[in-house]
PDB file of N, CA and C in Angstrom:
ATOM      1  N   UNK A   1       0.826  -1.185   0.000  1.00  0.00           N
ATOM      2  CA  UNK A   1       0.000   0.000   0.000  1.00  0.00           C
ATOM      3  C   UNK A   1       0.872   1.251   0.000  1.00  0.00           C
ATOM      4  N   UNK A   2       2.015   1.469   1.003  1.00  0.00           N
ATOM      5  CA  UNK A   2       2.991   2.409   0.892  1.00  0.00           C
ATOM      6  C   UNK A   2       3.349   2.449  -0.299  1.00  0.00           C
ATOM      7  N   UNK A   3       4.106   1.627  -1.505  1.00  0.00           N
ATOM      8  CA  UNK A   3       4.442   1.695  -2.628  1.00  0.00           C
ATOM      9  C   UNK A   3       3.432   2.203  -3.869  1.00  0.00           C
ATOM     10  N   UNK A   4       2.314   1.840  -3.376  1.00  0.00           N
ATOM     11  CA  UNK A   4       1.252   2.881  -4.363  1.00  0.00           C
ATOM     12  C   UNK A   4       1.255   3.990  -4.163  1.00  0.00           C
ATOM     13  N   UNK A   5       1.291   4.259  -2.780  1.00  0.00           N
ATOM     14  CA  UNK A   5       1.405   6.033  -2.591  1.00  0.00           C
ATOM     15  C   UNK A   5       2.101   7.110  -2.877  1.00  0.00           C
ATOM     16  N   UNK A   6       3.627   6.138  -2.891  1.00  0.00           N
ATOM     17  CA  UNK A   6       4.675   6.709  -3.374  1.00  0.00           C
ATOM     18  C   UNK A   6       4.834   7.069  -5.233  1.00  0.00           C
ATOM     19  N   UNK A   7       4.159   5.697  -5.294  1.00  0.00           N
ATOM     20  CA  UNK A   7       4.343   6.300  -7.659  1.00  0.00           C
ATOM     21  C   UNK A   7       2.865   6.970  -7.489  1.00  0.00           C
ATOM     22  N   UNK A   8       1.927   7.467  -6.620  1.00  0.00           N
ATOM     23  CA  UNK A   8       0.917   8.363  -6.847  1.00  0.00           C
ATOM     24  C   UNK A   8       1.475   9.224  -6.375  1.00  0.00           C
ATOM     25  N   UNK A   9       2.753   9.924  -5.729  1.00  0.00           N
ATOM     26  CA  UNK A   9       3.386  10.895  -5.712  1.00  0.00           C
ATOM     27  C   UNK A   9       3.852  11.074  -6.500  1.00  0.00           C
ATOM     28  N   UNK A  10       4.736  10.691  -6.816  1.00  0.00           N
ATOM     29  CA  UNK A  10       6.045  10.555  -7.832  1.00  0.00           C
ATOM     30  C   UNK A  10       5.263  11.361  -8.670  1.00  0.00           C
ATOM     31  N   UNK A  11       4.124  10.655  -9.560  1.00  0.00           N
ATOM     32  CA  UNK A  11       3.257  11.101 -10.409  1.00  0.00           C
ATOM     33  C   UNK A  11       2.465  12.112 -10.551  1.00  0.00           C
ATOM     34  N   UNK A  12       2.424  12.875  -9.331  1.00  0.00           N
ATOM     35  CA  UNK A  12       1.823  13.965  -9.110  1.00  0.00           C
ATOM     36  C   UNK A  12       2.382  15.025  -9.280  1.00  0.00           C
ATOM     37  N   UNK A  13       3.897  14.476  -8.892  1.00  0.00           N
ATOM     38  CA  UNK A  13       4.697  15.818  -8.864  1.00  0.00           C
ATOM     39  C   UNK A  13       5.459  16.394 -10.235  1.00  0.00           C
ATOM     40  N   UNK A  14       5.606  14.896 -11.364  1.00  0.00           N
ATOM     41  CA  UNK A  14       5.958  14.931 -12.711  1.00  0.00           C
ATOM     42  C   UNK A  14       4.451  15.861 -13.789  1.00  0.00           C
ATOM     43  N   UNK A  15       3.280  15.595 -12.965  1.00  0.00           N
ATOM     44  CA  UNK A  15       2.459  16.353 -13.217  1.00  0.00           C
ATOM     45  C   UNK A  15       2.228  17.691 -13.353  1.00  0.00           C
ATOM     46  N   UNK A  16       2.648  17.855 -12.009  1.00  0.00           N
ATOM     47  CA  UNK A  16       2.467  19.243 -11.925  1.00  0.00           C
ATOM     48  C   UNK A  16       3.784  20.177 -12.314  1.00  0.00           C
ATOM     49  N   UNK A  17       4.902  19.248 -12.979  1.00  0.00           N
ATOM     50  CA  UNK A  17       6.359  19.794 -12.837  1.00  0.00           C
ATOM     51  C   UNK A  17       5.493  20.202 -14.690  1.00  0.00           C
ATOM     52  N   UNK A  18       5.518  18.987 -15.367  1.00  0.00           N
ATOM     53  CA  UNK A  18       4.819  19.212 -16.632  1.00  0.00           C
ATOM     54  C   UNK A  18       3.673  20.612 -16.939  1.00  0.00           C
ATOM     55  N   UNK A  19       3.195  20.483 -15.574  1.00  0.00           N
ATOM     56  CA  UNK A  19       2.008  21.572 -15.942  1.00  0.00           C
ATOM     57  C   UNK A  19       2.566  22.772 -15.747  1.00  0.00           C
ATOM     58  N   UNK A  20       3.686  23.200 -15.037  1.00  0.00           N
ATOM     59  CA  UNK A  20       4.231  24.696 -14.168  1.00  0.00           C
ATOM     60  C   UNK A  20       5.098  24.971 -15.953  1.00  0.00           C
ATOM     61  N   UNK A  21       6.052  23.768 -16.028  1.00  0.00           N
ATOM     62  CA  UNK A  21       6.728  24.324 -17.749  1.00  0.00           C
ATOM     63  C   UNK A  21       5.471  24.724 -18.958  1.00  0.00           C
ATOM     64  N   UNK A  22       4.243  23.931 -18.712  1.00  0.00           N
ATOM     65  CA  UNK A  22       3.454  24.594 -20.211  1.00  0.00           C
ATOM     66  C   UNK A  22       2.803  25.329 -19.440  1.00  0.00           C
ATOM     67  N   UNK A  23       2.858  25.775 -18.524  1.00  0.00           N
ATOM     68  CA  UNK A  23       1.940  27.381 -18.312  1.00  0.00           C
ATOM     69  C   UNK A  23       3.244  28.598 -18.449  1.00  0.00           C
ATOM     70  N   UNK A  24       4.097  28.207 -18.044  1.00  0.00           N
ATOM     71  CA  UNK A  24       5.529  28.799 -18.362  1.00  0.00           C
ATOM     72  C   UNK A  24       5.392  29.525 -19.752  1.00  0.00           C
ATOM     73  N   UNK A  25       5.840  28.248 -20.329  1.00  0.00           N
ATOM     74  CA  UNK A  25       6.246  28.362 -22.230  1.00  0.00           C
ATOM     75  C   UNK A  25       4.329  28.728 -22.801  1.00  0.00           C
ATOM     76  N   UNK A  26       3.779  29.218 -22.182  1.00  0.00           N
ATOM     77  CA  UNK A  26       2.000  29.343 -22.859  1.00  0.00           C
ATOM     78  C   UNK A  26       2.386  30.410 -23.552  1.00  0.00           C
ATOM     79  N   UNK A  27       3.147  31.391 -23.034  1.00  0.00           N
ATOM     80  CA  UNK A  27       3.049  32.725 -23.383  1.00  0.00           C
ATOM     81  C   UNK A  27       3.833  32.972 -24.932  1.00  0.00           C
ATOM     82  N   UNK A  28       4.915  32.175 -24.502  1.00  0.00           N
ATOM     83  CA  UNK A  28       5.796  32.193 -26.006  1.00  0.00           C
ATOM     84  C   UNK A  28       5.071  31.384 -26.917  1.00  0.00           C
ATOM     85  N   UNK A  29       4.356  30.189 -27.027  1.00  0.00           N
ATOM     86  CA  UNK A  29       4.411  29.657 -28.350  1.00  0.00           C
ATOM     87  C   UNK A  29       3.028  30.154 -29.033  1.00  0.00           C
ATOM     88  N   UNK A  30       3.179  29.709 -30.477  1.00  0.00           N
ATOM     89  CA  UNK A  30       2.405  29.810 -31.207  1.00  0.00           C
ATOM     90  C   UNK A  30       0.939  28.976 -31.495  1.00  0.00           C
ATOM     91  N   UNK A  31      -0.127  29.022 -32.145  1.00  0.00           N
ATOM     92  CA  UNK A  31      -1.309  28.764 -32.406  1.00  0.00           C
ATOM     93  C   UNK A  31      -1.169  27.203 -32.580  1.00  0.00           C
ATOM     94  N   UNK A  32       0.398  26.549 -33.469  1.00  0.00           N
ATOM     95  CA  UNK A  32       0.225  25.049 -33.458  1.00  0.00           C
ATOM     96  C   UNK A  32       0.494  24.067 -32.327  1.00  0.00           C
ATOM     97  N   UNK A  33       1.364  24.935 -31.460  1.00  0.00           N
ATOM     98  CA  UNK A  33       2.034  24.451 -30.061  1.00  0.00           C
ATOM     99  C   UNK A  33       0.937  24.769 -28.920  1.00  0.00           C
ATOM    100  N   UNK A  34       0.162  25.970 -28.914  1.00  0.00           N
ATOM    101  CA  UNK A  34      -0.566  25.231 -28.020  1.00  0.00           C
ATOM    102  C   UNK A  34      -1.341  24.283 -28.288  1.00  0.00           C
ATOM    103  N   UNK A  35      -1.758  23.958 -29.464  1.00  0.00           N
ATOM    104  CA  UNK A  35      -3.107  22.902 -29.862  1.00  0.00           C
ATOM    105  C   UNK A  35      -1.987  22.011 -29.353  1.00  0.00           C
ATOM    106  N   UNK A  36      -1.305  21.191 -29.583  1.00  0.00           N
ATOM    107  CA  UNK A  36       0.223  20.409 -29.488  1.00  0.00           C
ATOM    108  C   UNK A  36      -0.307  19.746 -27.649  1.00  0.00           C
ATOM    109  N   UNK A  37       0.237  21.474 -26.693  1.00  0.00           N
ATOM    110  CA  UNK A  37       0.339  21.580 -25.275  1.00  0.00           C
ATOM    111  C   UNK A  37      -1.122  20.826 -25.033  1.00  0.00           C
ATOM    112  N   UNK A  38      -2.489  21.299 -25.616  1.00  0.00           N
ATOM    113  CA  UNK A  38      -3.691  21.118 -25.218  1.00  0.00           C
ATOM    114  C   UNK A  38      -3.667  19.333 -25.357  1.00  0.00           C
ATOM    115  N   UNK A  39      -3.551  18.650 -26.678  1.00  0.00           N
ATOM    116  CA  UNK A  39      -3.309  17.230 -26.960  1.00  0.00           C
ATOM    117  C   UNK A  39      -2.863  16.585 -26.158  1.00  0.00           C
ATOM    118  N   UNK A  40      -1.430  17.116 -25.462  1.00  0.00           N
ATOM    119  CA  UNK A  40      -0.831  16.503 -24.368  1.00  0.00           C
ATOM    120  C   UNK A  40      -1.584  16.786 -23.284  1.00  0.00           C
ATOM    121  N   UNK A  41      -1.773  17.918 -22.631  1.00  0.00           N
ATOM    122  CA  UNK A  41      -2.810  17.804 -21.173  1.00  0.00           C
ATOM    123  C   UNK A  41      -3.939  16.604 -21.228  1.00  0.00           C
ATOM    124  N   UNK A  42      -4.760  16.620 -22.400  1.00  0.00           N
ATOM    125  CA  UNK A  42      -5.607  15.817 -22.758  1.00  0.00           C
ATOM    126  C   UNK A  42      -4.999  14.302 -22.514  1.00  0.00           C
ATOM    127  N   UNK A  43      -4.226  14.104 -22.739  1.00  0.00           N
ATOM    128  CA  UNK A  43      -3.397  12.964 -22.919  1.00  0.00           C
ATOM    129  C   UNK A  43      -3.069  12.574 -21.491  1.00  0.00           C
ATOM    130  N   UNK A  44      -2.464  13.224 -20.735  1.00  0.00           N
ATOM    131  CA  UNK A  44      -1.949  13.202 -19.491  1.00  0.00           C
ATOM    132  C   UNK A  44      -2.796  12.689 -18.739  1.00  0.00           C
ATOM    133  N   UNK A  45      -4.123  13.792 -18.807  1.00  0.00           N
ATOM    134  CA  UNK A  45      -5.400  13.258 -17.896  1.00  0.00           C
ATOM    135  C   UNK A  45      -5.882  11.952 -18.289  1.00  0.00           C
ATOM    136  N   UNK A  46      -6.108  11.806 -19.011  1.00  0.00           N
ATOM    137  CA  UNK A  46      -6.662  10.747 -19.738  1.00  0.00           C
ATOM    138  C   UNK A  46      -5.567   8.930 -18.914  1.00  0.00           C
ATOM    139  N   UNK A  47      -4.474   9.402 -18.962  1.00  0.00           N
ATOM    140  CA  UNK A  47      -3.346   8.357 -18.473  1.00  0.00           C
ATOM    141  C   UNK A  47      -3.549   8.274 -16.676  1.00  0.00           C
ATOM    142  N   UNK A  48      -3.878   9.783 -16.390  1.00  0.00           N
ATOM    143  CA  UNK A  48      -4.148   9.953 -15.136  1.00  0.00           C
ATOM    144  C   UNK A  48      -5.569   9.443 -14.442  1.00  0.00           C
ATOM    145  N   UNK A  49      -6.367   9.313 -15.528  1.00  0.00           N
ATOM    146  CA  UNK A  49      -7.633   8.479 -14.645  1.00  0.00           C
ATOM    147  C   UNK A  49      -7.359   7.037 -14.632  1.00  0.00           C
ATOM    148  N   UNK A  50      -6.492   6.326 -15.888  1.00  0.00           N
ATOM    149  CA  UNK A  50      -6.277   4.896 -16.240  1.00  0.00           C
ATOM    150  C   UNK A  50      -5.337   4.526 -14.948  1.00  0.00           C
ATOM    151  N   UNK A  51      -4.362   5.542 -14.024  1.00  0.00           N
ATOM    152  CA  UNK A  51      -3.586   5.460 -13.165  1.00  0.00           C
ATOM    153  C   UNK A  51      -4.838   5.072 -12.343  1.00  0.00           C
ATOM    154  N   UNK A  52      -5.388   6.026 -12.138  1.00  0.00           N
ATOM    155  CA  UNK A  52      -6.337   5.641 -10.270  1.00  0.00           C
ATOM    156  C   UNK A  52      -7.086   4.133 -10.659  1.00  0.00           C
ATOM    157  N   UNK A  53      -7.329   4.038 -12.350  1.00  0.00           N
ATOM    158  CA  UNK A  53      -8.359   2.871 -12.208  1.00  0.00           C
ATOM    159  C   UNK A  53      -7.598   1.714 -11.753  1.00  0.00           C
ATOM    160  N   UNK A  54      -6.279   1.561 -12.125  1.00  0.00           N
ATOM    161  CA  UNK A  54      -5.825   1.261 -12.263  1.00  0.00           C
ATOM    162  C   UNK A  54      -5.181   0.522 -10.154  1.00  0.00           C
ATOM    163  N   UNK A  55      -5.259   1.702  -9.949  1.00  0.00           N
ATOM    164  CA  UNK A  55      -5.151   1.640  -8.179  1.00  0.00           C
ATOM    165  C   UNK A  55      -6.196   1.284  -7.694  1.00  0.00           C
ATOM    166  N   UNK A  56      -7.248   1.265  -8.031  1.00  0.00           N
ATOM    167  CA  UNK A  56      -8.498   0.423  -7.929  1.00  0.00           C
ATOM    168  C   UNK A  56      -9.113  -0.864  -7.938  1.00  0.00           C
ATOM    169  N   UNK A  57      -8.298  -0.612  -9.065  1.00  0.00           N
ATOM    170  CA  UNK A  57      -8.356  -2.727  -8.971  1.00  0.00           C
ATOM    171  C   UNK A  57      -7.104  -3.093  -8.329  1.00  0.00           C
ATOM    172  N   UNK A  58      -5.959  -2.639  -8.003  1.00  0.00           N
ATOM    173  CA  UNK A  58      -5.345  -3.394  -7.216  1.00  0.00           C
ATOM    174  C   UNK A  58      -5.683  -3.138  -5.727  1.00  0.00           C
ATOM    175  N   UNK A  59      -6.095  -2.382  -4.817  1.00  0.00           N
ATOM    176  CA  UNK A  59      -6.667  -2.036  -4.112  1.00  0.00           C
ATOM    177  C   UNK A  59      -7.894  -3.671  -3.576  1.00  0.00           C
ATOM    178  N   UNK A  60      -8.650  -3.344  -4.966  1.00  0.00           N
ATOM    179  CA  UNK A  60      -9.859  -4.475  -4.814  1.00  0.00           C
ATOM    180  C   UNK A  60      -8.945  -6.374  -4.783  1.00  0.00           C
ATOM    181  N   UNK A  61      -7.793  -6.587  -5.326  1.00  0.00           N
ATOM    182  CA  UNK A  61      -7.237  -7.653  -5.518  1.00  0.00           C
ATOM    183  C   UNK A  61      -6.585  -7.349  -4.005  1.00  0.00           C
ATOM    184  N   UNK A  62      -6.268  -6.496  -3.698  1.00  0.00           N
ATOM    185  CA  UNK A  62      -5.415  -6.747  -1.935  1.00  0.00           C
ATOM    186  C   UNK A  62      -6.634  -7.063  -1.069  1.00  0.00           C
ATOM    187  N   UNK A  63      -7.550  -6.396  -1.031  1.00  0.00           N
ATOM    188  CA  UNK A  63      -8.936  -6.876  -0.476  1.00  0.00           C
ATOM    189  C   UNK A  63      -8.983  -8.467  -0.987  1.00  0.00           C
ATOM    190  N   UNK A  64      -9.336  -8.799  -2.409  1.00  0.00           N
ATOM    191  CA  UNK A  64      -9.673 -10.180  -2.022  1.00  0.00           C
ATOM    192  C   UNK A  64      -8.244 -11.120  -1.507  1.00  0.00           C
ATOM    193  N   UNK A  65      -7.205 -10.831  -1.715  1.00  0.00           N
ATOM    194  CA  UNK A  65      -6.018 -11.479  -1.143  1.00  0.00           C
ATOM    195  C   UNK A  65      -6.117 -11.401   0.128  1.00  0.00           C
ATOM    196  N   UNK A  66      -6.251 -10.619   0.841  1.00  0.00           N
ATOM    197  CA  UNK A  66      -6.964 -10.501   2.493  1.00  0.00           C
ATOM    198  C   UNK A  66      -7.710 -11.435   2.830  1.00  0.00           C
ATOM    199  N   UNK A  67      -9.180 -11.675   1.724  1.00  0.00           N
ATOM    200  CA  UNK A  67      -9.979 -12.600   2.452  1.00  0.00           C
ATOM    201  C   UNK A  67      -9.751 -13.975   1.885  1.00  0.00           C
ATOM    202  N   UNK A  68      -9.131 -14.213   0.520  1.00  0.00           N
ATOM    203  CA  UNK A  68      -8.518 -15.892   0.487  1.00  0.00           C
ATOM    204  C   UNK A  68      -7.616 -16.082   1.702  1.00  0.00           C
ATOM    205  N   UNK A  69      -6.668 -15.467   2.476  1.00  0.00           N
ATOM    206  CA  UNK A  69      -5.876 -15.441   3.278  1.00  0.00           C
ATOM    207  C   UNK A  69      -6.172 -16.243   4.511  1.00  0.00           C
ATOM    208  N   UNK A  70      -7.661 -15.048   4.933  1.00  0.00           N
ATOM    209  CA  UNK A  70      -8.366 -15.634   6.044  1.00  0.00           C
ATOM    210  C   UNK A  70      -8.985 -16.570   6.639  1.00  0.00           C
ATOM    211  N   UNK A  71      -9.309 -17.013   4.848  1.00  0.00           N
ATOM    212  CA  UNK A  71     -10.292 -18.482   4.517  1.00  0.00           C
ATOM    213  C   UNK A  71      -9.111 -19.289   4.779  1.00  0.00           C
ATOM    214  N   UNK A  72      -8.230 -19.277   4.183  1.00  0.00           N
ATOM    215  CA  UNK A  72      -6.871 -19.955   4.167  1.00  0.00           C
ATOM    216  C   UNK A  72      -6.745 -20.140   5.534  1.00  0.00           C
ATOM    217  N   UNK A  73      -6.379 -19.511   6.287  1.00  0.00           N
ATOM    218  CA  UNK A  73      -6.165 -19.453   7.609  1.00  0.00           C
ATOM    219  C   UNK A  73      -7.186 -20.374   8.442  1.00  0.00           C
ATOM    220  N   UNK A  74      -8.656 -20.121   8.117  1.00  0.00           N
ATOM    221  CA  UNK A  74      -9.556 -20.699   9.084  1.00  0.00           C
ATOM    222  C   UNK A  74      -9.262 -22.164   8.464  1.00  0.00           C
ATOM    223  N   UNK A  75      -9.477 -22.764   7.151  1.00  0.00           N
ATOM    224  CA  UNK A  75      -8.483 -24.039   7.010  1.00  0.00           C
ATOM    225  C   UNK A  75      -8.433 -24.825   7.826  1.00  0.00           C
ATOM    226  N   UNK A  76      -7.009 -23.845   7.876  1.00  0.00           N
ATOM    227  CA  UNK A  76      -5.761 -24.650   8.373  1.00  0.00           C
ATOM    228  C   UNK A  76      -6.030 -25.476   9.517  1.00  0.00           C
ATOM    229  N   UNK A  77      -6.996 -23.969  10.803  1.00  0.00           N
ATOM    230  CA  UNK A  77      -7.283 -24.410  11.620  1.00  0.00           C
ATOM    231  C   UNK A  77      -8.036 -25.366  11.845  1.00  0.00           C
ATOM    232  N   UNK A  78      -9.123 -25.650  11.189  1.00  0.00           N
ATOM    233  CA  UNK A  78     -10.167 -26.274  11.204  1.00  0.00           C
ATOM    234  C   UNK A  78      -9.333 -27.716  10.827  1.00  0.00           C
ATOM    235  N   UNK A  79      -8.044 -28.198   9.878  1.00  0.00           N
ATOM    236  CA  UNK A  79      -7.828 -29.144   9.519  1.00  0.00           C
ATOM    237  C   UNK A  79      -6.866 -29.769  10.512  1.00  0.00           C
ATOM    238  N   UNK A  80      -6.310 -28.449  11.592  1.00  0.00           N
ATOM    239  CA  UNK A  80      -5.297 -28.779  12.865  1.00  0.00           C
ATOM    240  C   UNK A  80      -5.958 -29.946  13.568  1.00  0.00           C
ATOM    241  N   UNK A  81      -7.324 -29.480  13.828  1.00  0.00           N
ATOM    242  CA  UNK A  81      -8.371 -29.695  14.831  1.00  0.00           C
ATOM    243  C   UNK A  81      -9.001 -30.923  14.477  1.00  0.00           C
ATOM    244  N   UNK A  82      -9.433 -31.354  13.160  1.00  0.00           N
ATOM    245  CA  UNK A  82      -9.697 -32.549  13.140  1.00  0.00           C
ATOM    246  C   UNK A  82      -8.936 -33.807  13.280  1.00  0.00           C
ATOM    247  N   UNK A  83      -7.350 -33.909  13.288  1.00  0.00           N
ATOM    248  CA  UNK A  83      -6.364 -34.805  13.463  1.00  0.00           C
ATOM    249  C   UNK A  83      -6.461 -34.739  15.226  1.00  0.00           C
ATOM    250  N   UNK A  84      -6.645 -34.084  15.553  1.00  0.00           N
ATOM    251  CA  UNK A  84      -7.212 -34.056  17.155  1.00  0.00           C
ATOM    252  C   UNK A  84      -7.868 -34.886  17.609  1.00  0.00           C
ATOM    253  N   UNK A  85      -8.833 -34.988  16.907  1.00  0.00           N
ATOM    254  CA  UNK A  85     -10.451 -35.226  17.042  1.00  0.00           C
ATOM    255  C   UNK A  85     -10.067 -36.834  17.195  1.00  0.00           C
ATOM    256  N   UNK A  86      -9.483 -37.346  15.751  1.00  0.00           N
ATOM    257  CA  UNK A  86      -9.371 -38.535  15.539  1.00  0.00           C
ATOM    258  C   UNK A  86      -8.488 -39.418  16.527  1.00  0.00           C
ATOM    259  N   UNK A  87      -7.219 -38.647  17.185  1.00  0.00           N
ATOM    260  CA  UNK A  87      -6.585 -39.307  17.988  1.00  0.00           C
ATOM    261  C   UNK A  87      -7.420 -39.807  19.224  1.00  0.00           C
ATOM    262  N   UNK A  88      -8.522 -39.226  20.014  1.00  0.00           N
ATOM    263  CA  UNK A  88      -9.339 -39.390  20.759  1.00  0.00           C
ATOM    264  C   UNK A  88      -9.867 -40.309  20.595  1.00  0.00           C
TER     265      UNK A  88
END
């Protein structure tokens, strides 16, 4: 979970490093470069929602890895307990 947080930083900050240079350079370029700048923002976001969906389903796979775990776990116990049973 720490390691997701960290490339959703990482990523935030390449974001906003990207966004501070084209508001920068807005002023200098011309009519084809911003359409260009606009394509890429478009682009960015677009990568940036596929990121969270993306944290979403792994999110939902650590959840079910949690509960195979648990099942796993009750198992075990349950299979401790019947070699018990039988020695009796």
């Amino acid at each position: 979970m720490k390691s997701q947080f960290t490339i959703k930083t990482f990523l935030s900050i390449i974001l906003f490093l990207f966004m501070l240079f084209a508001a920068i350079g807005t002023s200098t370029m011309d009519g084809s470069l911003r359409h260009r700048k606009d394509e890429l923002e478009d682009r960015i976001h677009r990568l940036w929602i596929e990121i969270e969906c993306i944290e979403m389903k792994i999110s939902e796979m650590e959840q079910k890895l949690a509960n195979l775990r648990q099942e796993y776990d009750g198992l075990q116990k349950e299979s401790e307990i019947k070699p018990e049973e039988k020695e009796e």
